[in-house]
N, C-alpha and C. Protein backbone atom coordinates (compact mmCIF):
# COMPACT_ATOMS: atom_id res chain seq x y z
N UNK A 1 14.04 -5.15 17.35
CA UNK A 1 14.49 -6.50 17.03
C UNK A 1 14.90 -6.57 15.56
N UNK A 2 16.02 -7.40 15.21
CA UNK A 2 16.08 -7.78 13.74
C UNK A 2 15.08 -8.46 13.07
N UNK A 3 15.43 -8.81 12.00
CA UNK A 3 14.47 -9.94 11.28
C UNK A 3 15.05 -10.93 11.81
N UNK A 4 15.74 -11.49 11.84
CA UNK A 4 16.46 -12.78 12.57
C UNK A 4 15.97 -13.03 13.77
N UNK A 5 16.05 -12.45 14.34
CA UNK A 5 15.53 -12.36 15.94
C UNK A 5 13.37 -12.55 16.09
N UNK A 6 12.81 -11.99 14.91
CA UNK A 6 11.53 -12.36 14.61
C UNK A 6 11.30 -13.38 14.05
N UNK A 7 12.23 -13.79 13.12
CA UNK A 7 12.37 -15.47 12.57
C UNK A 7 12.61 -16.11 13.34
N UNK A 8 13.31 -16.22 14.81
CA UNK A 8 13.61 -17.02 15.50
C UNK A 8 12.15 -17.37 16.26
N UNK A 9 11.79 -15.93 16.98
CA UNK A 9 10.54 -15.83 18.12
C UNK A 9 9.51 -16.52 17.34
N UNK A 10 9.18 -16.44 15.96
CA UNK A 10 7.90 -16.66 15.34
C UNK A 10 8.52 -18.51 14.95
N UNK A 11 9.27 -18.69 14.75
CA UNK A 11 9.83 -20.33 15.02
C UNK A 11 9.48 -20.76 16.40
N UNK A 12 10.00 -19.87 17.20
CA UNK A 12 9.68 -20.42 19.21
C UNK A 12 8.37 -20.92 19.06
N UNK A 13 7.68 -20.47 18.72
CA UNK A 13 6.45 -20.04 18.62
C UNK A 13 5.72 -21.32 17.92
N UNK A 14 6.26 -21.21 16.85
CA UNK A 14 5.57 -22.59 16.03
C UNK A 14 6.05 -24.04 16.93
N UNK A 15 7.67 -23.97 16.90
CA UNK A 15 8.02 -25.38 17.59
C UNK A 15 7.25 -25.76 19.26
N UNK A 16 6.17 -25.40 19.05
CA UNK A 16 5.35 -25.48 20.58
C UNK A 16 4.15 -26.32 20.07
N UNK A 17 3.63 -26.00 18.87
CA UNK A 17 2.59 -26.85 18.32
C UNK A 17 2.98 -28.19 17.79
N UNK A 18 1.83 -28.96 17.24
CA UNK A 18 2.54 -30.04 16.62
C UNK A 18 3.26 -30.09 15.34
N UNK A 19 1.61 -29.51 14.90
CA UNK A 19 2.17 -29.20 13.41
C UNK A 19 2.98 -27.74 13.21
N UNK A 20 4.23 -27.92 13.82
CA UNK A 20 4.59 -26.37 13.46
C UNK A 20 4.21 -25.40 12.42
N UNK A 21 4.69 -26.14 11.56
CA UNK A 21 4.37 -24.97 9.73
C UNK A 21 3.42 -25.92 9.24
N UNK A 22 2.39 -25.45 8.77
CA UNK A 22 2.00 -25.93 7.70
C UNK A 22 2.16 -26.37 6.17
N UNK A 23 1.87 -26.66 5.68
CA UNK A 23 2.57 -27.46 3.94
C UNK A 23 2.63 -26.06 3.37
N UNK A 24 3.59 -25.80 2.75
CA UNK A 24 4.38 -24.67 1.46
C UNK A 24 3.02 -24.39 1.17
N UNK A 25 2.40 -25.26 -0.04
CA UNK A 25 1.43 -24.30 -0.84
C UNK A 25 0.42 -24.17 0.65
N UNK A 26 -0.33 -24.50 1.67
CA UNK A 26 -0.82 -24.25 2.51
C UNK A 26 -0.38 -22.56 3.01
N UNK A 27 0.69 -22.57 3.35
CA UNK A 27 1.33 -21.49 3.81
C UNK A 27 1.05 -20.28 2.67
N UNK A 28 1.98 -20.94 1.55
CA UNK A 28 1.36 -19.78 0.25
C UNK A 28 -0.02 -18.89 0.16
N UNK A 29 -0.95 -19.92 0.31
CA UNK A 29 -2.43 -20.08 0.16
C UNK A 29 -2.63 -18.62 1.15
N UNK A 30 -2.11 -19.38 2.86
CA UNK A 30 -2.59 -18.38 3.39
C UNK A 30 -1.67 -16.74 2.81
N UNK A 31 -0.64 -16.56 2.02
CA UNK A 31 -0.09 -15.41 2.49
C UNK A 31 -0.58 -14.02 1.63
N UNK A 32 -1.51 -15.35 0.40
CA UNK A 32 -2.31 -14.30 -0.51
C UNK A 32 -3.22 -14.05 0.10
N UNK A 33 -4.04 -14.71 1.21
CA UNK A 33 -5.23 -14.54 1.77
C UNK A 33 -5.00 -13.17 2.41
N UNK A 34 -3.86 -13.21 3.19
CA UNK A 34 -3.41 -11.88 3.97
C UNK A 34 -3.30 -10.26 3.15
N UNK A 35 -2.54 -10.83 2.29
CA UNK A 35 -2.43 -9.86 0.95
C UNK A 35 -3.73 -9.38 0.83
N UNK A 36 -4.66 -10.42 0.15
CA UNK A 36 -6.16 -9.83 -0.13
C UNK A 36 -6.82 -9.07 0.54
N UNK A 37 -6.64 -9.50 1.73
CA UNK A 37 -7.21 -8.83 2.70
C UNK A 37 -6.26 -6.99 2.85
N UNK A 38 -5.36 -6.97 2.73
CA UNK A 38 -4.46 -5.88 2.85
C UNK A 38 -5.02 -4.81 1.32
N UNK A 39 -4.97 -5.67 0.17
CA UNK A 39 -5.68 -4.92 -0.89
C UNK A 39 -6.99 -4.67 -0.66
N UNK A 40 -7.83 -5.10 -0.16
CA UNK A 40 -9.06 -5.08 -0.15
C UNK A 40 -9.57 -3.87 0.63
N UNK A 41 -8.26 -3.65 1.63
CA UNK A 41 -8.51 -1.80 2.47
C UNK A 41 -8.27 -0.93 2.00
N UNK A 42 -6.97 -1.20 0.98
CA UNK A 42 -6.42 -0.22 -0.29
C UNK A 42 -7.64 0.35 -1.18
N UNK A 43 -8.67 -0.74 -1.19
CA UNK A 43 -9.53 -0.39 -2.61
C UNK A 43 -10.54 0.48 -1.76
N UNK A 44 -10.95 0.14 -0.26
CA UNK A 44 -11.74 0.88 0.33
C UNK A 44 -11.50 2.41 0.53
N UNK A 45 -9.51 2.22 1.20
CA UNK A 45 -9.41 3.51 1.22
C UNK A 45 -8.82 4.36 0.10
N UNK A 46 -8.19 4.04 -0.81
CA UNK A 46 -7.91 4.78 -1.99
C UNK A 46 -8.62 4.48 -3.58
N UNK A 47 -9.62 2.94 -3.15
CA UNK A 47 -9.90 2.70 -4.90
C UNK A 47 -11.31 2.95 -4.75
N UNK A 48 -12.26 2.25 -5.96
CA UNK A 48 -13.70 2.99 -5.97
C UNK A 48 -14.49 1.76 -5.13
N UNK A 49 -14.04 1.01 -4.85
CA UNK A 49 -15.16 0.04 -3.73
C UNK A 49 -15.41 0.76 -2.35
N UNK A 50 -16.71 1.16 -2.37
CA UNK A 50 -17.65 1.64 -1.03
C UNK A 50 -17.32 0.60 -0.34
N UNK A 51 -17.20 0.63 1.06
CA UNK A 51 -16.92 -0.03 2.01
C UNK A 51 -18.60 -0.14 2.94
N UNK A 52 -18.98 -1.64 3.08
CA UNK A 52 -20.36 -1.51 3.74
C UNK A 52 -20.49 -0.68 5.14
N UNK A 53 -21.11 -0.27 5.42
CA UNK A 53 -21.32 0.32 6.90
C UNK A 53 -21.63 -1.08 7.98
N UNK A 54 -21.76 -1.89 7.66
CA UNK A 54 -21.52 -3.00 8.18
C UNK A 54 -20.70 -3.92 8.37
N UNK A 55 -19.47 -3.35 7.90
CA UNK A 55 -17.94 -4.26 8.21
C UNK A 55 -17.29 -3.23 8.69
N UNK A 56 -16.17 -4.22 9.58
CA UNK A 56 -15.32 -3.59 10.52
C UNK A 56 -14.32 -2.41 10.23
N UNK A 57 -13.86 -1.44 11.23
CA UNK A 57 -13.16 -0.98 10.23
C UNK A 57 -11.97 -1.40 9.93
N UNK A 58 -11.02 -0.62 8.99
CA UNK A 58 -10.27 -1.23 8.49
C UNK A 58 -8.81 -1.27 9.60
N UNK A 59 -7.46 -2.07 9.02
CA UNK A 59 -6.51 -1.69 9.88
C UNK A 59 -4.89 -2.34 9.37
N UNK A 60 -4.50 -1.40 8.50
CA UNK A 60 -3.94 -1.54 7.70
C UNK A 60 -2.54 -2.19 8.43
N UNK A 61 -2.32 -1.92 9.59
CA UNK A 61 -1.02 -2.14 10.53
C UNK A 61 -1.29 -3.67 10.76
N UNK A 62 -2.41 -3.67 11.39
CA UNK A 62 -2.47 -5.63 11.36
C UNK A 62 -2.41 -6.48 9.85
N UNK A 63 -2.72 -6.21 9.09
CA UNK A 63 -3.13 -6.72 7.95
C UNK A 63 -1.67 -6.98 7.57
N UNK A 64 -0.98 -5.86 7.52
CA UNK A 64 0.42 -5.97 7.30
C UNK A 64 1.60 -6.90 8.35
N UNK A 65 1.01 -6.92 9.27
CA UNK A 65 1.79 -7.64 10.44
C UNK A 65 1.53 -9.06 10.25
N UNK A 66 0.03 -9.26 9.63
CA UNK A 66 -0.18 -10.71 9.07
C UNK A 66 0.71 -11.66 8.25
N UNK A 67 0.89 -10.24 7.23
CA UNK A 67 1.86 -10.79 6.15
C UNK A 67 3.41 -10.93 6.36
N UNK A 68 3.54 -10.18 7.53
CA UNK A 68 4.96 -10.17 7.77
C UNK A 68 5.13 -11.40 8.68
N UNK A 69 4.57 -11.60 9.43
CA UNK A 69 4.66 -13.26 9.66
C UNK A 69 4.31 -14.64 9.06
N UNK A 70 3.22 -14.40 7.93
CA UNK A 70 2.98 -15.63 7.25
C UNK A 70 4.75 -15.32 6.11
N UNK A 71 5.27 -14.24 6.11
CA UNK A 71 6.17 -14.54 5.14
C UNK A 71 7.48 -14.87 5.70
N UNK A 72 7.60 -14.98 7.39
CA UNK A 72 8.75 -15.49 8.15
C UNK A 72 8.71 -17.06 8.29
N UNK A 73 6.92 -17.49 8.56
CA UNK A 73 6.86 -18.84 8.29
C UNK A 73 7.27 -19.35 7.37
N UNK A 74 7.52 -19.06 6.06
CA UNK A 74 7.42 -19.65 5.12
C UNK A 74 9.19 -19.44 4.66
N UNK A 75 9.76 -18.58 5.24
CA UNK A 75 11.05 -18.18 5.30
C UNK A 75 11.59 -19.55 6.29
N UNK A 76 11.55 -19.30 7.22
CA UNK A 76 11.79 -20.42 8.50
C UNK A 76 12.00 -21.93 7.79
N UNK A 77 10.37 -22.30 6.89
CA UNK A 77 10.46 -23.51 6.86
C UNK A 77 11.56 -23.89 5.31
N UNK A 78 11.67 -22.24 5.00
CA UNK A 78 12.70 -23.19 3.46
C UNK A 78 14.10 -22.47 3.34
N UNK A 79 14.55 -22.00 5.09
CA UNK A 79 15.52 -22.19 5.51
C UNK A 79 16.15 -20.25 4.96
N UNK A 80 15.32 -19.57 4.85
CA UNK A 80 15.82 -18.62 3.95
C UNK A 80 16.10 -17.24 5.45
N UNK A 81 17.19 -16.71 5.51
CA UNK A 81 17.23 -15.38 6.00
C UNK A 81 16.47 -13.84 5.05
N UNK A 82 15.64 -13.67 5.66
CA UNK A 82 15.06 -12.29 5.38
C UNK A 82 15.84 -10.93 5.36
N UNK A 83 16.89 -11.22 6.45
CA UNK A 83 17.49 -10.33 6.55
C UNK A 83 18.89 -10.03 4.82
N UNK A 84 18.99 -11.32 4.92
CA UNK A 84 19.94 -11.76 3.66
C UNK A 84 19.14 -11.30 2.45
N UNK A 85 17.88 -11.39 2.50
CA UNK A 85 17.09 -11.29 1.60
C UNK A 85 16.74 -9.66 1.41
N UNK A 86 16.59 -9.16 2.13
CA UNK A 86 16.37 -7.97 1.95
C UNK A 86 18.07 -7.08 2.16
N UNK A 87 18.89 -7.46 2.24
CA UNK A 87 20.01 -7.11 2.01
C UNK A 87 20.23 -6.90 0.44
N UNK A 88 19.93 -8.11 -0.60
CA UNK A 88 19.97 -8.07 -1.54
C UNK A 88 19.23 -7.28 -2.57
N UNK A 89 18.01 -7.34 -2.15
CA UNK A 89 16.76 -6.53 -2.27
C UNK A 89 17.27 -4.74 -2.59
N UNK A 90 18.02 -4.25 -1.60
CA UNK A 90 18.43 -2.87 -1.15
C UNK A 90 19.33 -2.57 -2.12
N UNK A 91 20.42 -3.71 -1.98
CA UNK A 91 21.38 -4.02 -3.00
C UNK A 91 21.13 -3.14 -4.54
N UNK A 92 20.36 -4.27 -5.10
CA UNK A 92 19.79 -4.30 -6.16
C UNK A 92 18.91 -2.35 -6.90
N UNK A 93 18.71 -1.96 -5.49
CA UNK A 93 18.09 -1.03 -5.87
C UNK A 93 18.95 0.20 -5.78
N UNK A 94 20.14 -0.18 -5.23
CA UNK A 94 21.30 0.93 -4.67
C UNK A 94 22.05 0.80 -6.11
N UNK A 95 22.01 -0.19 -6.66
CA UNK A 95 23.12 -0.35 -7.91
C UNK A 95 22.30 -0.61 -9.49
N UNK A 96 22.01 -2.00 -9.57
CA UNK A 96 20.93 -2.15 -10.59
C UNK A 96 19.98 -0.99 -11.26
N UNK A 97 19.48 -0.82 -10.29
CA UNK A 97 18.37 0.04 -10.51
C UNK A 97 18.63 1.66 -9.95
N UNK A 98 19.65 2.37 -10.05
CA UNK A 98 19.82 3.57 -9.45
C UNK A 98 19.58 4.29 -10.16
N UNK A 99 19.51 4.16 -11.57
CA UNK A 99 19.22 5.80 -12.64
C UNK A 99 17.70 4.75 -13.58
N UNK A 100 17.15 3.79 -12.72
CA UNK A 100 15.88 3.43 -13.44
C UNK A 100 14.60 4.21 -13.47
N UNK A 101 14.62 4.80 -12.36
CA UNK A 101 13.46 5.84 -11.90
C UNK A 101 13.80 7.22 -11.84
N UNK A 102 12.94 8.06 -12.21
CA UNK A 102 13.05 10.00 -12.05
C UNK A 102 13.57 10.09 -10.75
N UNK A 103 14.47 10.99 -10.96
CA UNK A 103 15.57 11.33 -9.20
C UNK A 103 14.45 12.94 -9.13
N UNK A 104 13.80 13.45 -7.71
CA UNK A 104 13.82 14.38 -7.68
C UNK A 104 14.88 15.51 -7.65
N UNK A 105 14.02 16.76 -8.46
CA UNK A 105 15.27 17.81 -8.54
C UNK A 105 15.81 18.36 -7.64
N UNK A 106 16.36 19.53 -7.55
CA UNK A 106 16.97 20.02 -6.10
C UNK A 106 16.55 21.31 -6.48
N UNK A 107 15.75 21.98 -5.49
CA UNK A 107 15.01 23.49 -5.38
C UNK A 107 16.55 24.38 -5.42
């Protein structure tokens, strides 16, 4: 599927409830929550926080799937294409930024 096509389904989706989207900073609120939660496996699995033997394990694919929909909601409600967005995004890094970072060498 595109992003368009997930912006749409995850809209289907909302326009079924009442409150479809929730309020901007609401939405915001939640998308750091998701984030946190996404860093918070990072620190388990690559930083120095021990992870209790009493929490779940981790799962870095949902955590991320969280965020990729709290950030279509929030796309949806302020009218923005993702796809447009990350067009530019690519853009930016194909031209702007092409001799900003070390190019590996060639063996």
């Amino acid at each position: 599927m595109t992003l368009e096509e997930y912006q749409k389904q995850v809209d289907n989706w909302a326009q079924t409830l009442e409150k479809p989207y929730w309020s901007p900073l609401s939405q915001m609120a939640r998308l750091i929550e998701e984030v946190g939660e996404l860093a918070r496996i990072y620190n388990h699995k690559y930083g120095d926080k021990v992870k209790k033997p009493s929490e779940s394990p981790d799962d870095i694919e949902d955590e991320m799937g969280d965020i990729l929909f709290d950030l279509m909601c929030m796309a949806n409600v302020e009218g923005v294409s993702l796809s447009k967005a990350m067009n530019k995004v690519i853009n930016k890094s194909l031209t702007r930024d092409k001799d900003r970072f070390k190019k590996k060498t060639k063996d």
